[in-house]
Protein backbone atom coordinates (compact mmCIF):
# COMPACT_ATOMS: atom_id res chain seq x y z
CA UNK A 1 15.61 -0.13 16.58
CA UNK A 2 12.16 0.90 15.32
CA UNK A 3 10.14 -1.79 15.70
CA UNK A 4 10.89 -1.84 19.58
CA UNK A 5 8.92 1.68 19.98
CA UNK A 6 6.73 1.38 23.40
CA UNK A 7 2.86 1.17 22.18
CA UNK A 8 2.81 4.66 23.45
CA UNK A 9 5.72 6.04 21.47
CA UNK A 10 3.88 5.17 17.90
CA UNK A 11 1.92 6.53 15.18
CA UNK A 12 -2.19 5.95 14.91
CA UNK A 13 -1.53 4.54 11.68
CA UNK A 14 1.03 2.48 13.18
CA UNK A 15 -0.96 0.87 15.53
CA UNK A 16 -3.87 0.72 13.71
CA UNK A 17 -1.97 -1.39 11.23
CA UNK A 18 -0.56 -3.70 14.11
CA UNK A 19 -4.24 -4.23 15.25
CA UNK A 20 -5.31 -4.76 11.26
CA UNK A 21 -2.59 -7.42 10.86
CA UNK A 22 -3.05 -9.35 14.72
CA UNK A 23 -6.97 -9.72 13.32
CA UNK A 24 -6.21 -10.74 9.68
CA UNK A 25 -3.64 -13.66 11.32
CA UNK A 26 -6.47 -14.83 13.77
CA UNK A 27 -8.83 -14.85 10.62
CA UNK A 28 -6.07 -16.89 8.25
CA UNK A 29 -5.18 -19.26 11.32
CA UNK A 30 -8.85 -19.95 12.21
CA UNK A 31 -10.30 -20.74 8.83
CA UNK A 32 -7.29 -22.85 7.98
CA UNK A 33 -7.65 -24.93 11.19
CA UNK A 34 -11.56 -24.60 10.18
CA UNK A 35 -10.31 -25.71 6.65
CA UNK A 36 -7.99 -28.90 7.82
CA UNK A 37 -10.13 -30.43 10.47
CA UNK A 38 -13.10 -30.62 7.86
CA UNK A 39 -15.48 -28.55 9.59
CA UNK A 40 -15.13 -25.74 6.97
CA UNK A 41 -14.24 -27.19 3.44
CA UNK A 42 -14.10 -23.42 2.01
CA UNK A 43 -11.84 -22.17 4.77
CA UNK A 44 -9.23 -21.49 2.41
CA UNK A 45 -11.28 -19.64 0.20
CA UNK A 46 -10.93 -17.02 2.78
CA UNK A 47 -7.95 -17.15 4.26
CA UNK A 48 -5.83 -17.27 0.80
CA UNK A 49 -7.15 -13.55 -0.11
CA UNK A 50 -6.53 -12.51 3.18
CA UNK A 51 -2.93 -13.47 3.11
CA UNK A 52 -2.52 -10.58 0.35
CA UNK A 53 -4.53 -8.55 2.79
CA UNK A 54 -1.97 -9.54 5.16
CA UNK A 55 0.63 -8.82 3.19
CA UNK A 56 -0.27 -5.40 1.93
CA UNK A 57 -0.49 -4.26 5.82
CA UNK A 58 3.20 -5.57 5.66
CA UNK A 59 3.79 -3.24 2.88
CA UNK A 60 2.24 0.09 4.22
CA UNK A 61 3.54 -0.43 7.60
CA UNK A 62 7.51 -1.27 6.36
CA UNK A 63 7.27 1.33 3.83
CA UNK A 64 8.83 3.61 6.19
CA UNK A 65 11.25 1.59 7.74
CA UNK A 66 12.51 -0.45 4.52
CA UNK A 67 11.53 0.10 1.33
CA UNK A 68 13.50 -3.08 -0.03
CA UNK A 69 10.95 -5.54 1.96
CA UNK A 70 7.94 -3.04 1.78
CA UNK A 71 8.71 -3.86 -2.04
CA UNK A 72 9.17 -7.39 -1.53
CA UNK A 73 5.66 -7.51 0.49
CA UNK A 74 4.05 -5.67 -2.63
CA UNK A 75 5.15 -8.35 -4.82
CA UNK A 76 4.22 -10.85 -2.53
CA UNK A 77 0.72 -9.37 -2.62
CA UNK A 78 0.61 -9.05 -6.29
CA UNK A 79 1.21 -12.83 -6.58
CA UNK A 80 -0.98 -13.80 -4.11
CA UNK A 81 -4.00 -11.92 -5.31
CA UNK A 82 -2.98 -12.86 -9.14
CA UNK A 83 -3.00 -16.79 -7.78
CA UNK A 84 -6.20 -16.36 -5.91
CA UNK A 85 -8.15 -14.85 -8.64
CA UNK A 86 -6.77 -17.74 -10.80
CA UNK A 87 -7.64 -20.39 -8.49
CA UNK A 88 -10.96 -19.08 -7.60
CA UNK A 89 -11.96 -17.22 -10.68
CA UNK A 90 -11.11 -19.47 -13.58
């Protein structure tokens, strides 16, 4: 299966992308706690954008592998960044 490659065994891009995406989840979990506990009322200011952040990752790093959920992640990221802008914009 690909996703079980040894850390060794992949790409730069690969793992630079599985780096990208470890951060960006730490970011979206922290100000979210941040958010809910009241210590950061904007906290999901941040963290909503970066879930299309999160989700584009998704996209370049499945495009390989499956192009059916890469595509599914690119929509997901369209929607997300249409909402945001809405929310935050308007």
């Amino acid at each position: 299966m690909y996703m079980k490659k040894r850390w060794n065994e992949r790409t730069k891009l690969e793992k630079i992308i599985g780096i990208s995406r470890i951060i960006v989840s730490l970011v979206i979990i922290y100000a979210s706690i941040m958010k809910f506990i009241n210590i950061w009322p904007k906290g999901l200011n941040i963290a909503i954008p970066l879930f299309a952040l999160y989700y584009l990752l998704e996209t370049i790093y499945n495009w390989k592998i499956d192009k059916d959920m890469a595509a599914l992640s690119l929509i997901m990221t369209i929607i997300i960044t249409v909402v945001s802008c809405a929310v935050f914009f308007l």
